[in-house]
Protein backbone atom coordinates (compact mmCIF):
# COMPACT_ATOMS: atom_id res chain seq x y z
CA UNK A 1 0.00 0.00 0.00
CA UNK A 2 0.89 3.61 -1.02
CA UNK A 3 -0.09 6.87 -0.31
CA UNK A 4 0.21 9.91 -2.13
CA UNK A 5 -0.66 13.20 -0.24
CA UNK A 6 -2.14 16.27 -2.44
CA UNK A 7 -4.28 19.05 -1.01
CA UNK A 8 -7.16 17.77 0.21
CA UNK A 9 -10.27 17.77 -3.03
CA UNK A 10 -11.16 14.78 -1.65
CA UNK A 11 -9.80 11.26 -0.05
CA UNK A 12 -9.79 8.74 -2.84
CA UNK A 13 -8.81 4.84 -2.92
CA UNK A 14 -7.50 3.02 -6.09
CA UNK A 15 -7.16 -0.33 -6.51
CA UNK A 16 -6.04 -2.33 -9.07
CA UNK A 17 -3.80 -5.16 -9.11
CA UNK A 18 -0.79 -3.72 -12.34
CA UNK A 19 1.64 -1.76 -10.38
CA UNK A 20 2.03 0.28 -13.49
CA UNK A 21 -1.11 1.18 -14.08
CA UNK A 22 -1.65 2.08 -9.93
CA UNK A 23 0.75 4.56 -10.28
CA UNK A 24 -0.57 5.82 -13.47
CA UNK A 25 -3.87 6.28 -11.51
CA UNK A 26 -2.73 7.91 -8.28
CA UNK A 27 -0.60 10.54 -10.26
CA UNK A 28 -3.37 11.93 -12.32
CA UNK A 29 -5.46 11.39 -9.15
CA UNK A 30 -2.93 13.28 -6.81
CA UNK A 31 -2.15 16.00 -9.38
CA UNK A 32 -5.82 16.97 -9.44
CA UNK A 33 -5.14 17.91 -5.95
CA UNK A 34 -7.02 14.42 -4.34
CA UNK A 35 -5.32 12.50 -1.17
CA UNK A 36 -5.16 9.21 -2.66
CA UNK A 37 -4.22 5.90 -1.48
CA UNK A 38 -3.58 3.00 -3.24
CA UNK A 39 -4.13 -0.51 -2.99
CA UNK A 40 -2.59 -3.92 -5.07
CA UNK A 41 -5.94 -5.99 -3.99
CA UNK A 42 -9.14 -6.26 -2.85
CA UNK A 43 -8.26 -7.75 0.89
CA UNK A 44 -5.57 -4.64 1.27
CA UNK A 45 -8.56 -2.44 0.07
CA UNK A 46 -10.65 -3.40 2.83
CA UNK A 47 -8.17 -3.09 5.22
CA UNK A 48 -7.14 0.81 3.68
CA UNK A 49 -11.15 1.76 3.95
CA UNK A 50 -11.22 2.05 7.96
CA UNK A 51 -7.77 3.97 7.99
CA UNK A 52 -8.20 6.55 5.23
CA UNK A 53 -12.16 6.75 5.04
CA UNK A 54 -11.97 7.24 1.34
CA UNK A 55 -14.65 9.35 -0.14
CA UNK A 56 -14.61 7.17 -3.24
CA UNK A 57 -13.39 4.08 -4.82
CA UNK A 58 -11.84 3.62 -7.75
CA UNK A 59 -11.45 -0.33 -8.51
CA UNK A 60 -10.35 -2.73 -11.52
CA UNK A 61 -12.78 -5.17 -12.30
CA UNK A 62 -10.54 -8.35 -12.99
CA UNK A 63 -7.95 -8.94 -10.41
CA UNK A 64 -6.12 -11.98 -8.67
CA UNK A 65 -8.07 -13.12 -5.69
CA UNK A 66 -10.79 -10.72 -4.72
CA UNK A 67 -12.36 -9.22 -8.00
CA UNK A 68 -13.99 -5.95 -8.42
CA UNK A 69 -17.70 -7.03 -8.06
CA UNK A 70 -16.57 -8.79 -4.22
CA UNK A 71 -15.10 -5.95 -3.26
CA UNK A 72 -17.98 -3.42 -4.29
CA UNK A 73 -20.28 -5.78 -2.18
CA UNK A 74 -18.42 -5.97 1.02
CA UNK A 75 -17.72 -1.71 0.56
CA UNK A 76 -21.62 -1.49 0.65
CA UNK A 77 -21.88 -3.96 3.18
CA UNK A 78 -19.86 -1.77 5.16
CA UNK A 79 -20.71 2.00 4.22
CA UNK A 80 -24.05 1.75 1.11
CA UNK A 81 -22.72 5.82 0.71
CA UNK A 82 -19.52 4.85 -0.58
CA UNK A 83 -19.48 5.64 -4.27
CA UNK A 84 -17.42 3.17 -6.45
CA UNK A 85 -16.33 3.33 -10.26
CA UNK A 86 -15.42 0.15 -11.84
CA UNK A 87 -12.49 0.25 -14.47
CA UNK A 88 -12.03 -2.80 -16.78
CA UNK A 89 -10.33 -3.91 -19.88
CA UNK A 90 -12.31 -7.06 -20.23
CA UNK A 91 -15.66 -6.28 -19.18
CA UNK A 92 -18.81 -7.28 -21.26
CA UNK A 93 -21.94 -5.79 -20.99
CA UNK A 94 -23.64 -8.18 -18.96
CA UNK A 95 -20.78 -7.69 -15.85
CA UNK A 96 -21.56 -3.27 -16.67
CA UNK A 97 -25.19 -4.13 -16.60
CA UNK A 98 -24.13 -6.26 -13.37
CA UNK A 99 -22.08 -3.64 -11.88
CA UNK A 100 -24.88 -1.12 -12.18
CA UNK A 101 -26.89 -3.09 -10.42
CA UNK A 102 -25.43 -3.92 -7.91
CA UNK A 103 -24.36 0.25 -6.97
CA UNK A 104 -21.39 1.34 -8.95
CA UNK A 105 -20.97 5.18 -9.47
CA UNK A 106 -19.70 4.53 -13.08
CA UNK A 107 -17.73 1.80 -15.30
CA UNK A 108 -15.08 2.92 -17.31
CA UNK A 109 -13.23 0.95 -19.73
CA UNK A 110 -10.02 0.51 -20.09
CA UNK A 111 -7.76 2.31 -21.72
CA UNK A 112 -9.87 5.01 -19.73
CA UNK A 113 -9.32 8.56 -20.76
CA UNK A 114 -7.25 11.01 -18.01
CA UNK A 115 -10.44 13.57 -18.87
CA UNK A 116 -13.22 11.29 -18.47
CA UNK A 117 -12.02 9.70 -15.19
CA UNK A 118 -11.52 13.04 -13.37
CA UNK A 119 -14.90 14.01 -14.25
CA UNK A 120 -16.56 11.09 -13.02
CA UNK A 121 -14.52 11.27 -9.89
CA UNK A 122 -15.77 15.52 -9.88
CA UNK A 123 -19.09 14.51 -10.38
CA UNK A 124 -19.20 11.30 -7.47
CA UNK A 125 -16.61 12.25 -5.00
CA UNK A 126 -17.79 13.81 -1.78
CA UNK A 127 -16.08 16.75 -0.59
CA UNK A 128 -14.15 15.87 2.80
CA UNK A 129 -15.96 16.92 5.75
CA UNK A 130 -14.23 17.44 9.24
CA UNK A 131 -17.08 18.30 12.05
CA UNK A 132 -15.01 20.64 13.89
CA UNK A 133 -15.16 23.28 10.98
CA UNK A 134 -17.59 21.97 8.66
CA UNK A 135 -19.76 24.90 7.46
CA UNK A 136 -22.22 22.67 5.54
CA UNK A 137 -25.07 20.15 6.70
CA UNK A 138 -24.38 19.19 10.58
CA UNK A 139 -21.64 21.91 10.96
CA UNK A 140 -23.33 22.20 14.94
CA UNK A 141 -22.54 18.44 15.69
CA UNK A 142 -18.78 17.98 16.18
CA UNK A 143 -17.41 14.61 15.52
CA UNK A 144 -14.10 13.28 13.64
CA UNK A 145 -15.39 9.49 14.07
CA UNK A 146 -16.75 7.18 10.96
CA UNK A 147 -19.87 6.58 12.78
CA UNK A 148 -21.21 9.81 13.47
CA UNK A 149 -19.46 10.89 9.80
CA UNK A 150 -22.05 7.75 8.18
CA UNK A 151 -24.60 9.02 10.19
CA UNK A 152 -24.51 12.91 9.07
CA UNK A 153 -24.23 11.11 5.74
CA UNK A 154 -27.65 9.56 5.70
CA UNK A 155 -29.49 12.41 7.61
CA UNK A 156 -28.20 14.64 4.87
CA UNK A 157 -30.00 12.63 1.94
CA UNK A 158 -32.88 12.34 3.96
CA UNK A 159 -33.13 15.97 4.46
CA UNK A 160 -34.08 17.00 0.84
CA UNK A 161 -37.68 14.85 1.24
CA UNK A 162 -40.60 15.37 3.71
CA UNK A 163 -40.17 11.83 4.56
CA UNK A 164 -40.66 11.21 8.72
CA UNK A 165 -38.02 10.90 11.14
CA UNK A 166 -37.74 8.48 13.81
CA UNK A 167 -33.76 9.12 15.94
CA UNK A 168 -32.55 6.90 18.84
CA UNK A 169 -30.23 7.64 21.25
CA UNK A 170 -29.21 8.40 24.89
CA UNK A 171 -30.01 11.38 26.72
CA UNK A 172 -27.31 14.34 26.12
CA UNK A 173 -26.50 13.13 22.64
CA UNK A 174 -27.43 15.50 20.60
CA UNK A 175 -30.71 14.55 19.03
CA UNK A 176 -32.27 17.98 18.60
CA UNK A 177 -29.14 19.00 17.13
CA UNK A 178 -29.10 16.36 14.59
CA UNK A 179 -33.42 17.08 13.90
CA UNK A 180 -32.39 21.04 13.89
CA UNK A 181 -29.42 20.21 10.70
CA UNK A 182 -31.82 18.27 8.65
CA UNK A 183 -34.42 20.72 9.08
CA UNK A 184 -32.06 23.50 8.19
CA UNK A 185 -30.57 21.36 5.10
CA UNK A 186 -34.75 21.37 3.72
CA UNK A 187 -36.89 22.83 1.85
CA UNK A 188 -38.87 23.92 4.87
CA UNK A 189 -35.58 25.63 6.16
CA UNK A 190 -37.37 28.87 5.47
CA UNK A 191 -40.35 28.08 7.88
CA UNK A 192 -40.18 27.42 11.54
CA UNK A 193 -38.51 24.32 13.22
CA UNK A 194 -40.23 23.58 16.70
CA UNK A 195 -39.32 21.38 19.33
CA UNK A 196 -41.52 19.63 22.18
CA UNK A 197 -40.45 17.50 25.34
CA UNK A 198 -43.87 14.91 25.36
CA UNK A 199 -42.39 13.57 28.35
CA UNK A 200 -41.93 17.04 30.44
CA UNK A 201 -45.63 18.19 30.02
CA UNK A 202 -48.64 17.03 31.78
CA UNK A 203 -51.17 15.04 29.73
CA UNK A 204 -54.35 17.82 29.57
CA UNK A 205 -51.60 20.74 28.82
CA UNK A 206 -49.62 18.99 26.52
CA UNK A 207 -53.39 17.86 23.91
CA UNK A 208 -53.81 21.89 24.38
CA UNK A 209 -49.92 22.61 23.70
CA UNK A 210 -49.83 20.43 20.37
CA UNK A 211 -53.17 20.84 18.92
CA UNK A 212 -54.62 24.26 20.43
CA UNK A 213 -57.31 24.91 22.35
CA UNK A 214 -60.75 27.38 21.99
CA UNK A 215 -61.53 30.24 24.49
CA UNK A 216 -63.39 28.76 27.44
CA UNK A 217 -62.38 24.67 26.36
CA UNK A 218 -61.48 24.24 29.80
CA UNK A 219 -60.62 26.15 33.21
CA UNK A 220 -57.74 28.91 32.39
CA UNK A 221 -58.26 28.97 28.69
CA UNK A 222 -59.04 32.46 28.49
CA UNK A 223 -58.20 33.18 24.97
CA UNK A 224 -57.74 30.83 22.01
CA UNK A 225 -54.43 29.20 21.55
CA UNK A 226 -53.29 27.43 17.80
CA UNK A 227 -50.72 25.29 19.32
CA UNK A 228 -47.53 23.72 17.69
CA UNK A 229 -48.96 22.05 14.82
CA UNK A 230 -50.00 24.88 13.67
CA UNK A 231 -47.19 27.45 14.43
CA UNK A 232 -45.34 24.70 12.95
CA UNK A 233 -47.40 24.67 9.78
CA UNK A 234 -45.11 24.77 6.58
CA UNK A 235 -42.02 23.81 8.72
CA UNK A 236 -41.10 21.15 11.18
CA UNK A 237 -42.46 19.88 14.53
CA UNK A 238 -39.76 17.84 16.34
CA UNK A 239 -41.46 15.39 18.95
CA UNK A 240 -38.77 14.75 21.84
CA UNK A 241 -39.43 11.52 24.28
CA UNK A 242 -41.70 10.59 22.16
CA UNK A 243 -41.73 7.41 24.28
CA UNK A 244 -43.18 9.29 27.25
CA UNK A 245 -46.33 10.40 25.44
CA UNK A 246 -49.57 9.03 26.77
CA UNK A 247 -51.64 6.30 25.35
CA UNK A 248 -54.72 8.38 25.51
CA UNK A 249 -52.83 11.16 23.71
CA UNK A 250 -50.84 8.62 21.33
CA UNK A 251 -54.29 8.13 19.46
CA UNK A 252 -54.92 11.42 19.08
CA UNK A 253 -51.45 11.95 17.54
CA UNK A 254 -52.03 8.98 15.05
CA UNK A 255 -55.19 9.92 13.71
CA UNK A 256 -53.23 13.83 12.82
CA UNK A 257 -50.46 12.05 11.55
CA UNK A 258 -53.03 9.72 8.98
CA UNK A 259 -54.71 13.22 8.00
CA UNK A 260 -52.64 15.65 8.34
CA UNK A 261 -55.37 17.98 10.21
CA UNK A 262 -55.80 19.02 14.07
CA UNK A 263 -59.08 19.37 16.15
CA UNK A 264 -58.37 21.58 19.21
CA UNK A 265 -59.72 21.13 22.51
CA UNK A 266 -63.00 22.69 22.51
CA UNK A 267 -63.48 22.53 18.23
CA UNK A 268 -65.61 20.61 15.72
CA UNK A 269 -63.75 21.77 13.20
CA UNK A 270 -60.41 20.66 12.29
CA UNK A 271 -57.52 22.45 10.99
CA UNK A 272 -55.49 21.31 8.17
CA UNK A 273 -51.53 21.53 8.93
CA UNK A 274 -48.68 20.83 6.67
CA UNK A 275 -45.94 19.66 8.87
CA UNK A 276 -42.62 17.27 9.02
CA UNK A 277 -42.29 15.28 11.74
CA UNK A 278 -38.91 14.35 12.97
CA UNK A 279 -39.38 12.36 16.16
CA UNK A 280 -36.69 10.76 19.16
CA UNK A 281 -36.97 9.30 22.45
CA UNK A 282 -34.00 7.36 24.36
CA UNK A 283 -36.25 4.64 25.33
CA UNK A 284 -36.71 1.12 23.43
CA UNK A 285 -39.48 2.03 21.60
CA UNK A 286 -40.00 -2.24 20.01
CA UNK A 287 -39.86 -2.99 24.17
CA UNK A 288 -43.11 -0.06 25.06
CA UNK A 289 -44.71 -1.92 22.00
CA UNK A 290 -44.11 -5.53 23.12
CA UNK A 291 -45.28 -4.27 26.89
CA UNK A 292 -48.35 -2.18 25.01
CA UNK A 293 -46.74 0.49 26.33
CA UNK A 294 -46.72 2.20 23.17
CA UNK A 295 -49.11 1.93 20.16
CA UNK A 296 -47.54 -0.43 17.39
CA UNK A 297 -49.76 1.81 14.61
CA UNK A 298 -48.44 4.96 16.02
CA UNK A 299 -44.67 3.52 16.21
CA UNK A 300 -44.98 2.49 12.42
CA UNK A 301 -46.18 5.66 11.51
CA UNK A 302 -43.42 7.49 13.49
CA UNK A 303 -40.19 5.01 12.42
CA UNK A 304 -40.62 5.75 8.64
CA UNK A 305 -36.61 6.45 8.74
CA UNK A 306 -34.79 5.33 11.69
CA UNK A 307 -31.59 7.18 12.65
CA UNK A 308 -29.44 5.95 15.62
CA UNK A 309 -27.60 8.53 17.82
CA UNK A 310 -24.50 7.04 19.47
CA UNK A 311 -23.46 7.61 22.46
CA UNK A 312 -20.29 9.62 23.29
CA UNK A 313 -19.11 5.95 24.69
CA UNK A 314 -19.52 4.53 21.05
CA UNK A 315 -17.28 7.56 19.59
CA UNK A 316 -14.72 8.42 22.44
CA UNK A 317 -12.20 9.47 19.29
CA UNK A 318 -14.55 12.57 18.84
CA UNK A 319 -14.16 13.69 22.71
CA UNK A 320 -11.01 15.70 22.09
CA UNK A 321 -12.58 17.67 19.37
CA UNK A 322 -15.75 18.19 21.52
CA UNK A 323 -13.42 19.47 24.43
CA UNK A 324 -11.63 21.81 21.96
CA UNK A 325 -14.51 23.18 20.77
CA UNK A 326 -16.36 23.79 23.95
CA UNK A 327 -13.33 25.52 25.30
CA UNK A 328 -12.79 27.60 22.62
CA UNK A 329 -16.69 28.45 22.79
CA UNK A 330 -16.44 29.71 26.40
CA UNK A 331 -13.43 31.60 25.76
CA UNK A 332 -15.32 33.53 22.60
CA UNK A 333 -18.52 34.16 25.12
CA UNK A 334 -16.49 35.72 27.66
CA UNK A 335 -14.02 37.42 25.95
CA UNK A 336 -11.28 35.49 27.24
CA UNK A 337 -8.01 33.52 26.39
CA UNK A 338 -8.72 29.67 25.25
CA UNK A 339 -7.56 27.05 28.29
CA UNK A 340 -6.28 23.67 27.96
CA UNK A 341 -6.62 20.48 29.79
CA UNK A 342 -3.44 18.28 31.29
CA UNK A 343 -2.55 15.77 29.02
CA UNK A 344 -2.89 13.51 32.36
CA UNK A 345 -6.95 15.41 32.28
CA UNK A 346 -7.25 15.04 28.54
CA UNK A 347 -6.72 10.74 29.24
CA UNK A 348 -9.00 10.60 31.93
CA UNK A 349 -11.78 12.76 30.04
CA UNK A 350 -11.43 10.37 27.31
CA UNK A 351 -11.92 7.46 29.52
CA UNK A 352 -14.64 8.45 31.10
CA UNK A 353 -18.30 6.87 31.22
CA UNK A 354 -20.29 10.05 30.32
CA UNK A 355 -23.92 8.88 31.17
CA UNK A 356 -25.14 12.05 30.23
CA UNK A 357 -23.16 12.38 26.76
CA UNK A 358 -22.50 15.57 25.25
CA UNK A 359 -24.67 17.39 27.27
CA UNK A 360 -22.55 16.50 30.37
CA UNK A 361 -19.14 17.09 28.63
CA UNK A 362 -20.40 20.81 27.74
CA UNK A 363 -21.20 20.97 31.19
CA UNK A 364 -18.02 19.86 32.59
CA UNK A 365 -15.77 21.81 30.28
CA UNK A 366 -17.60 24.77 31.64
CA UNK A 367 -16.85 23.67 35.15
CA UNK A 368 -13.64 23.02 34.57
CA UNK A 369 -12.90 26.60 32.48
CA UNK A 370 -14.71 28.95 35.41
CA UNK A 371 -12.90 27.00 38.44
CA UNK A 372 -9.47 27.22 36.60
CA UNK A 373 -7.55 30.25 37.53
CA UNK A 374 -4.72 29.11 35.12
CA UNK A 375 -4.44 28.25 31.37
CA UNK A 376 -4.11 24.78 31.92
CA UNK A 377 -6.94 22.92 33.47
CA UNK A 378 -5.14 19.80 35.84
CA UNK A 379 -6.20 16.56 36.67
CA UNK A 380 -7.58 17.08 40.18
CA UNK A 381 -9.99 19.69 38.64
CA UNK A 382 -11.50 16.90 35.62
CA UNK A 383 -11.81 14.53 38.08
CA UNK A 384 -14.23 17.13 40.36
CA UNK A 385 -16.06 17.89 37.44
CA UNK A 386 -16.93 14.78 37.03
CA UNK A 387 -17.68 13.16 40.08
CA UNK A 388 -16.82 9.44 39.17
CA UNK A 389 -14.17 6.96 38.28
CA UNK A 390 -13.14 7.05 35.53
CA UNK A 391 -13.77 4.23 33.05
CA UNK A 392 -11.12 2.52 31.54
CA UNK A 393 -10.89 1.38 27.24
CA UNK A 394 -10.58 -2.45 26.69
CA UNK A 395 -7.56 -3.79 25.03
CA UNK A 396 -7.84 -4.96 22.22
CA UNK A 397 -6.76 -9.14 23.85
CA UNK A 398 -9.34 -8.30 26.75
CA UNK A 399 -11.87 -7.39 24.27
CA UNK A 400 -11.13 -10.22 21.75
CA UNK A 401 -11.72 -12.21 25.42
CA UNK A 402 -15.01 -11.05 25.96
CA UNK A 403 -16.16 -11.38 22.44
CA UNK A 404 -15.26 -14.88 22.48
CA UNK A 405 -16.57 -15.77 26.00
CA UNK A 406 -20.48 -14.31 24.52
CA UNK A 407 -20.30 -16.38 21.72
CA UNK A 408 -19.01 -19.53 22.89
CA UNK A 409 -22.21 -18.68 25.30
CA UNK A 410 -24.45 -18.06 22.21
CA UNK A 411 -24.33 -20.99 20.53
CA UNK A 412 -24.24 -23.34 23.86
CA UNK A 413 -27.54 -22.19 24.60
CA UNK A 414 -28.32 -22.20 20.93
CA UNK A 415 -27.64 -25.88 20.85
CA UNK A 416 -29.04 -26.39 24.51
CA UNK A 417 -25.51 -27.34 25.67
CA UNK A 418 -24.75 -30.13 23.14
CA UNK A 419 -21.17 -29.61 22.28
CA UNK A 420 -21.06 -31.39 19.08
CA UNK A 421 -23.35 -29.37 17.42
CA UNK A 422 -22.25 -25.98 19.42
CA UNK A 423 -18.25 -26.96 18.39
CA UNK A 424 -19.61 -27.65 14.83
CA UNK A 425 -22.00 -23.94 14.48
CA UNK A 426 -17.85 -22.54 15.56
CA UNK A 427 -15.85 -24.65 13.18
CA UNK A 428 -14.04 -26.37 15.51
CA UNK A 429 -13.50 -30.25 16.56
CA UNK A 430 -14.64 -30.88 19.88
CA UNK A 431 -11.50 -31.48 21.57
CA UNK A 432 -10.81 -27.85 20.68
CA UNK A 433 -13.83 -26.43 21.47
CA UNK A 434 -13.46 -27.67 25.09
CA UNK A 435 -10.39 -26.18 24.99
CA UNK A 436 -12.04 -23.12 24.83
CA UNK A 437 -14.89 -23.66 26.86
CA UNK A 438 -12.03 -24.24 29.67
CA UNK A 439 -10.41 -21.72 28.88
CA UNK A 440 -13.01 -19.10 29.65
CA UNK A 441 -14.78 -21.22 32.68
CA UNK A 442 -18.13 -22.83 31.02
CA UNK A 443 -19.67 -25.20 31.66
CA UNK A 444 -21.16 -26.87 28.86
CA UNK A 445 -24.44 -28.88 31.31
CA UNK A 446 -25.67 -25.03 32.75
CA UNK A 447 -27.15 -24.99 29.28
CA UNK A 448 -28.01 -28.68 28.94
CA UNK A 449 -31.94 -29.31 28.67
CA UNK A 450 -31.11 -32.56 26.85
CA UNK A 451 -27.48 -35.08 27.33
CA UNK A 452 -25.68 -34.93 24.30
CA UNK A 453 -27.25 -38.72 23.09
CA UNK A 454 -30.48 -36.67 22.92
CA UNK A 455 -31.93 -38.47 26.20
CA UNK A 456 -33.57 -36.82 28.59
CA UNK A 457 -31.39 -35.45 31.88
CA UNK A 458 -33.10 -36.60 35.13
């Protein structure tokens, strides 16, 4: 593998198993001002896409081992956003028709043309985006990690459409945020985007909150009130804890959602509302079904377009860029000179739990900044921001441990404890398979409803 650095158009992988015609590739590529790195198979390929996150692929069709069309299915497999053009030499229409179908960006053929490959590679390649100074869609969420950089991916396709909204994720991670960009990156971007806790408002108030009430529809309501559908009405209503809502109100929500028009409390007539609905809740929305907690018609309605916030715990590589950035925030609010943490402060930040996400990293940076008389922020004063031990980042033989521990566990109770079939499902003799199962302190009979003869146990 080679890399060949350029200012940064763009972060490009080639592939192709001819040396010559590699270099060939990255040259023009690199000259055109892409960072491009290069790859003599498919295997190496997959192993380069983690590392340099490549905006696009360029691949050969025909190479030894993996070919072309293997490779463009485990890309997808991986990251469906990853545009790919297929080069070949040899190629007959079926394997273009072929390609096509299964999501190349373009197929060339070879001996391509300099011109024609650098305007393919114009018109697919996504510009790089870095969260800390992105100015386009999600420029308020700060990340450097691939999973929050797939995620901003999708939300930003989705954002074009009226199509509903459905995003998971923890408290503190940034939800709103994320519901705010893709209203913003819409055609409604012009019209109001409003946001509603259903969880932080009484059941009565909140029917009168969403869908408006007449004068004199109930004690207090002294003059008429539209509510947020309706000051919402060309824009976007964002539905927070969606989860918490009650049943009694959840029908009511359904039947606007199936019409598109509100009564309010106190009407017969109902009010026709244009609206996008982006909801989010931090609760297991398939468990308040399965426990009728939550109306299954409602949740299908809702979870059109699912969207999964991670938690800061899922993306720890994006904590010193969210640290940066909050310091530098407080310093531009007050005027100030930008702090740093301790190395030894910076470690233990990004080891940390953070239960409350985000939200409780803003909050501790701000601690930490207003507490510090100095520029540098120490150890002692992270750790009193915080309040907790610290949590500590497997490595990578611990982790490998516990991966193999939960599925040696998996397919024993799969397999009700019979070790033949368990050792077979893992590819390995039985011998070696209690090997393992020694190894990690299982016993085989806690998952045993049956001996392994197929008899009943007494």
């Amino acid at each position: 593998m080679t890399e060949q650095r350029a200012p940064a158009e763009g972060r490009l992988l080639v592939v192709d198993d001819d040396q010559d015609m590699l270099n060939l590739l990255a040259n023009w590529l690199g000259n055109a001002g892409y960072t491009v790195t290069s790859a003599l198979c498919g295997t190496d390929a997959l192993g380069q896409i983690e590392i340099c996150k490549p905006d696009l692929v360029i691949t050969d069709l025909f190479m030894d081992g993996m070919d072309g069309m293997t490779l463009l299915t485990e890309i997808h497999s991986r990251n469906p956003l990853i545009p790919v053009i297929m080069l070949s030499g040899q190629a007959q229409i079926p394997d273009a028709v072929k390609a096509t179908h299964l999501g190349t960006a373009a197929f060339l053929t070879k001996p391509v043309e300099k011109s024609e490959l650098l305007a393919e590679v114009a018109r697919h390649a996504r510009t790089e985006r870095n969260g800390a100074t992105s100015s386009g869609f999600g420029s308020e969420l700060i990340y450097r990690s691939s999973v929050m950089s797939e995620l901003l991916d999708q939300a930003e396709m989705l954002a074009g459409g009226d199509i509903t909204v459905f995003i998971n994720g923890e408290t503190g991670t940034g939800k709103e945020v994320l519901a705010k960009a893709i209203h913003e990156a819409s055609p409604r971007s012009g019209a109001p985007f409003i946001g509603v806790n259903c969880g932080a408002i009484p059941e009565q108030l909140l029917e009168s909150e969403l869908f408006g009430h007449e004068k004199g529809a109930f004690t207090g309501a002294t003059t008429k009130h539209d509510g947020l559908f309706q000051a919402a009405d060309g824009g976007t209503l964002f539905l927070d804890e969606i989860g918490d809502m009650p049943l009694g109100l959840q029908v009511k929500l359904l039947r606007v959602l199936q019409d598109f028009e509100v009564r309010p409390v106190g009407s017969t007539k109902s009010v026709p509302v244009n609206v996008r609905i982006i909801s989010a809740t931090h609760n297991n929305l398939d468990k308040l079904v399965s426990d009728g907690e939550f109306r299954e018609d409602l949740y299908y309605r809702l979870n059109v377009v699912p969207l999964n916030m991670p938690s800061l715990r899922e993306r720890r590589e994006d904590i010193g860029a969210l640290l940066d950035h909050f310091l530098v925030r407080h310093a531009q609010k007050n005027n100030s000179k930008t702090k740093r943490f301790d190395p030894a402060a910076l470690e233990y930040l990004t080891a940390a739990t953070w239960p409350g996400n985000v939200r409780q990293l803003a909050n501790a940076v701000e601690l930490c900044v207003t507490l510090t008389k100095g520029e540098v922020i120490p150890l002692a004063m992270a750790q009193k921001a915080l309040r907790e031990e610290p949590g500590r980042i497997q490595t990578l033989k611990e982790a490998k441990q516990e991966f193999e521990r939960k599925y040696l566990i998996s397919v024993l109770r799969v397999t009700s404890g019979n070790v033949a079939s368990a050792a077979a499902i893992a590819g390995r003799n039985r011998t070696e398979f209690y090997k393992l199962l020694g190894q990690h302190g299982i016993d085989a009979g806690a998952f045993r409803g049956e001996r392994e003869d197929g008899a009943e146990t007494s």
